[in-house]
C-alpha atoms as a PDB file:
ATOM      1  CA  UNK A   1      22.503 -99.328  84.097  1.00  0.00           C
ATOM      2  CA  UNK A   2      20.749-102.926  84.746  1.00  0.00           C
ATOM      3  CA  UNK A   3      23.015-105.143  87.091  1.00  0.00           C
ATOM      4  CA  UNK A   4      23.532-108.617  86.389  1.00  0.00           C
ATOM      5  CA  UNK A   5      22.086-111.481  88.255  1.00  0.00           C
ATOM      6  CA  UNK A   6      24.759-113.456  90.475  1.00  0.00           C
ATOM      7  CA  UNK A   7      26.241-116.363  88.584  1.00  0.00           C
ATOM      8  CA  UNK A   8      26.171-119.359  90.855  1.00  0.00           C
ATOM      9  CA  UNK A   9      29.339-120.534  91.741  1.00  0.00           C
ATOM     10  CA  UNK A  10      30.617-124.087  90.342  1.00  0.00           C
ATOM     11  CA  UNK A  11      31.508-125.739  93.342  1.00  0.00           C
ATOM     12  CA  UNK A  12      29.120-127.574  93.885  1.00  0.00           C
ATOM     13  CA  UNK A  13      27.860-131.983  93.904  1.00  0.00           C
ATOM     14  CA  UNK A  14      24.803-131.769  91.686  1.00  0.00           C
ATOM     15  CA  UNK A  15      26.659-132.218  88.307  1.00  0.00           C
ATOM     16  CA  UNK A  16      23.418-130.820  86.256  1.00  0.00           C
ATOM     17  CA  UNK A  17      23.494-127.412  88.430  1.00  0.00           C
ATOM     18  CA  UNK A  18      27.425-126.900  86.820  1.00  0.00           C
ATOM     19  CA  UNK A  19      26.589-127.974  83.439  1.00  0.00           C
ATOM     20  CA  UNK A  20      23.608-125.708  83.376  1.00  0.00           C
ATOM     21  CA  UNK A  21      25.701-123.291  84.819  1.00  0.00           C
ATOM     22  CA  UNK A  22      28.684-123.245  82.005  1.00  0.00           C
ATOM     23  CA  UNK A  23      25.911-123.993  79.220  1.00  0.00           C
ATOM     24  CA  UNK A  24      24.681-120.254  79.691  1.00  0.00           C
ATOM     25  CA  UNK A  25      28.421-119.214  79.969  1.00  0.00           C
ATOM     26  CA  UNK A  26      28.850-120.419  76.680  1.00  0.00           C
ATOM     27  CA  UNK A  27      25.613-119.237  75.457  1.00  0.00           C
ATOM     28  CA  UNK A  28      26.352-116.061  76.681  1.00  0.00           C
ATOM     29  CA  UNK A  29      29.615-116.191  75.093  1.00  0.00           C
ATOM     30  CA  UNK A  30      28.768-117.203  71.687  1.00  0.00           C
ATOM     31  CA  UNK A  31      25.911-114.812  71.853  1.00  0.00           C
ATOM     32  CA  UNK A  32      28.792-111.806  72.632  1.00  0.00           C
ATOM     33  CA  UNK A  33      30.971-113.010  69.782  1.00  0.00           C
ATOM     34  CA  UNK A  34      28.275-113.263  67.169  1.00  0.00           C
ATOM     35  CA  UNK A  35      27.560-109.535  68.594  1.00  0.00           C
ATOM     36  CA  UNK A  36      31.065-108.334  67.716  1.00  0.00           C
ATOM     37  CA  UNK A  37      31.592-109.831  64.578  1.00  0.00           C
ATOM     38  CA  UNK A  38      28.432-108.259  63.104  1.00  0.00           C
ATOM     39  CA  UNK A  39      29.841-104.742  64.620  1.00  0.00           C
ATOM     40  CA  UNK A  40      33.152-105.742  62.794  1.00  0.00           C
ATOM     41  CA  UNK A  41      31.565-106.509  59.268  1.00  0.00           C
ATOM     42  CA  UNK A  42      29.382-103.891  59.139  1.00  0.00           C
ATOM     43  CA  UNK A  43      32.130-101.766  59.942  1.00  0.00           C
ATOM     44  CA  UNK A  44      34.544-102.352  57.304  1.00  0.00           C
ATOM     45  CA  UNK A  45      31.184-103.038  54.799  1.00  0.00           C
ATOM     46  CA  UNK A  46      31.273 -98.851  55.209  1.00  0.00           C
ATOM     47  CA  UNK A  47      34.996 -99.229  53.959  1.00  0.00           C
ATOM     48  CA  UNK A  48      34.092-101.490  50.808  1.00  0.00           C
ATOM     49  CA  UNK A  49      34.952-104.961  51.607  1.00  0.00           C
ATOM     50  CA  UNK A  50      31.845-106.895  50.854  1.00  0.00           C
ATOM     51  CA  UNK A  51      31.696-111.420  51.006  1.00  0.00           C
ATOM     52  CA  UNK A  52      31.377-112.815  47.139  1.00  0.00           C
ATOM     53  CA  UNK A  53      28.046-114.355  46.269  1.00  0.00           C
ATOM     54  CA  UNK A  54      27.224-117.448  48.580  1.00  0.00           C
ATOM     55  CA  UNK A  55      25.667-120.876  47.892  1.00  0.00           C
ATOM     56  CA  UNK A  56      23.131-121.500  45.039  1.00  0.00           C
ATOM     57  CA  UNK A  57      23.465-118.260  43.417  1.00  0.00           C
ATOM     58  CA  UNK A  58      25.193-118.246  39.809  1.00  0.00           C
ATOM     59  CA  UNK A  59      29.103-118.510  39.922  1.00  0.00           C
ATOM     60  CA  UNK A  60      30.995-115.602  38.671  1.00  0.00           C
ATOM     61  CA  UNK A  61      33.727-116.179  36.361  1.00  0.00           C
ATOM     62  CA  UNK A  62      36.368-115.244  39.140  1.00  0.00           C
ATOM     63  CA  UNK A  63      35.203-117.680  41.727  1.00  0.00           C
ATOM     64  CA  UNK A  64      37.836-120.714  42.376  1.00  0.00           C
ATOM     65  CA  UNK A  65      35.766-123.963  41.472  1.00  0.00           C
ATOM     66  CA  UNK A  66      37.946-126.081  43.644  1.00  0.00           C
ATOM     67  CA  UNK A  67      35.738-129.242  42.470  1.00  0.00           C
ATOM     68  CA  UNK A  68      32.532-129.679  40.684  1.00  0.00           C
ATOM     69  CA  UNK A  69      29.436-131.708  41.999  1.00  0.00           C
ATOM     70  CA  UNK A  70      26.974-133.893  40.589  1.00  0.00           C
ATOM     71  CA  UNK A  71      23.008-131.784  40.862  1.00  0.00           C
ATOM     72  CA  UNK A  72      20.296-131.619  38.920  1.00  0.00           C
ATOM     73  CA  UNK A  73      19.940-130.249  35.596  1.00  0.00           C
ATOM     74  CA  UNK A  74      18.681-126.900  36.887  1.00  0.00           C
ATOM     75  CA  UNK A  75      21.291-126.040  38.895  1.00  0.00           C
ATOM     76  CA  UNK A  76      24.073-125.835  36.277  1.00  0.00           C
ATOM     77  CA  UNK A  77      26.313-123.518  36.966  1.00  0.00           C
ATOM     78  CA  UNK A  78      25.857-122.446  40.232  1.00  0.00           C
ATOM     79  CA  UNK A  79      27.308-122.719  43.789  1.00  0.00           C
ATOM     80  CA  UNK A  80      27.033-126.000  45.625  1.00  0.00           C
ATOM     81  CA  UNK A  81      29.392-125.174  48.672  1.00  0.00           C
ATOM     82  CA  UNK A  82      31.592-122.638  50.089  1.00  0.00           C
ATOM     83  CA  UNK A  83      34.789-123.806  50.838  1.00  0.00           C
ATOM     84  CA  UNK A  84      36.324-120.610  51.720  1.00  0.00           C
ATOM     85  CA  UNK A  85      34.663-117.243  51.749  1.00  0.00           C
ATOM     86  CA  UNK A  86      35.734-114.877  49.038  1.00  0.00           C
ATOM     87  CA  UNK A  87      35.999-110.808  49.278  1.00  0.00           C
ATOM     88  CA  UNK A  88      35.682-107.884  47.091  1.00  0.00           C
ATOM     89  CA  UNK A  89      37.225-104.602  48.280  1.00  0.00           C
ATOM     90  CA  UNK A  90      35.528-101.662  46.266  1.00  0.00           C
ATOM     91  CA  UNK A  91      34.607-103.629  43.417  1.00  0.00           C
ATOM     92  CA  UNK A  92      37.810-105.282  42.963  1.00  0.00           C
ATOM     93  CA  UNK A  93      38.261-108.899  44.408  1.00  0.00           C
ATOM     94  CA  UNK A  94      40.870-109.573  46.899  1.00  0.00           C
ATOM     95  CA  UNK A  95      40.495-113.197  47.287  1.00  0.00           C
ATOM     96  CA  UNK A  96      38.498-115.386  45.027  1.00  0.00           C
ATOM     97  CA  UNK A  97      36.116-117.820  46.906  1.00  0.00           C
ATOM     98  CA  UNK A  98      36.587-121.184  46.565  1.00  0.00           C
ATOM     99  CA  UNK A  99      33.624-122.957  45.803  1.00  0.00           C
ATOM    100  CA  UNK A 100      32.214-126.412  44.678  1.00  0.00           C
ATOM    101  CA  UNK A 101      30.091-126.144  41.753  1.00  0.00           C
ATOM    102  CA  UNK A 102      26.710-128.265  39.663  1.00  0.00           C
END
């Protein structure tokens, strides 16, 4: 198993070594979070949950139009925005998303 390299400590005067320093903490963290959440979705995608159709596709009649938005003539009909993402558990929604729509 590879070690990790020693993390310089903070205490230190320059001010650009410490916010280099917590600017690859929080690189490192947001890299380990997007890590577990796509562990965690493709895990319960085995159980069925799946996300509802996302922007510019066609909206399903059981999407939640929260508000519809001015677009071009071609777009009719379809998603604008996600407001809040919507999930279908084997087939079957259990929430509606909420969308904006042309």
């Amino acid at each position: 198993m590879e070690s990790c390299p020693p993390v310089p400590p903070l205490e230190t005067t320059d001010q650009n070594q410490k916010e280099d320093v917590l600017v690859t903490e929080h690189r490192n963290l947001h890299e380990g979070l997007k890590m577990v959440e796509h562990i965690l979705f493709r895990t319960i995608g085995r159980h069925g949950l799946t996300p509802i159709a996302t922007e510019g596709e066609p909206s399903p009649p059981f999407h939640e139009v929260a508000s519809e938005v001015e677009g071009e003539g071609k777009d009719v009909g379809n998603i604008a925005k996600v407001i809040k993402r919507g999930y279908m558990l084997n087939g079957k929604v259990l929430r509606p998303a909420k969308v904006l729509a042309h």
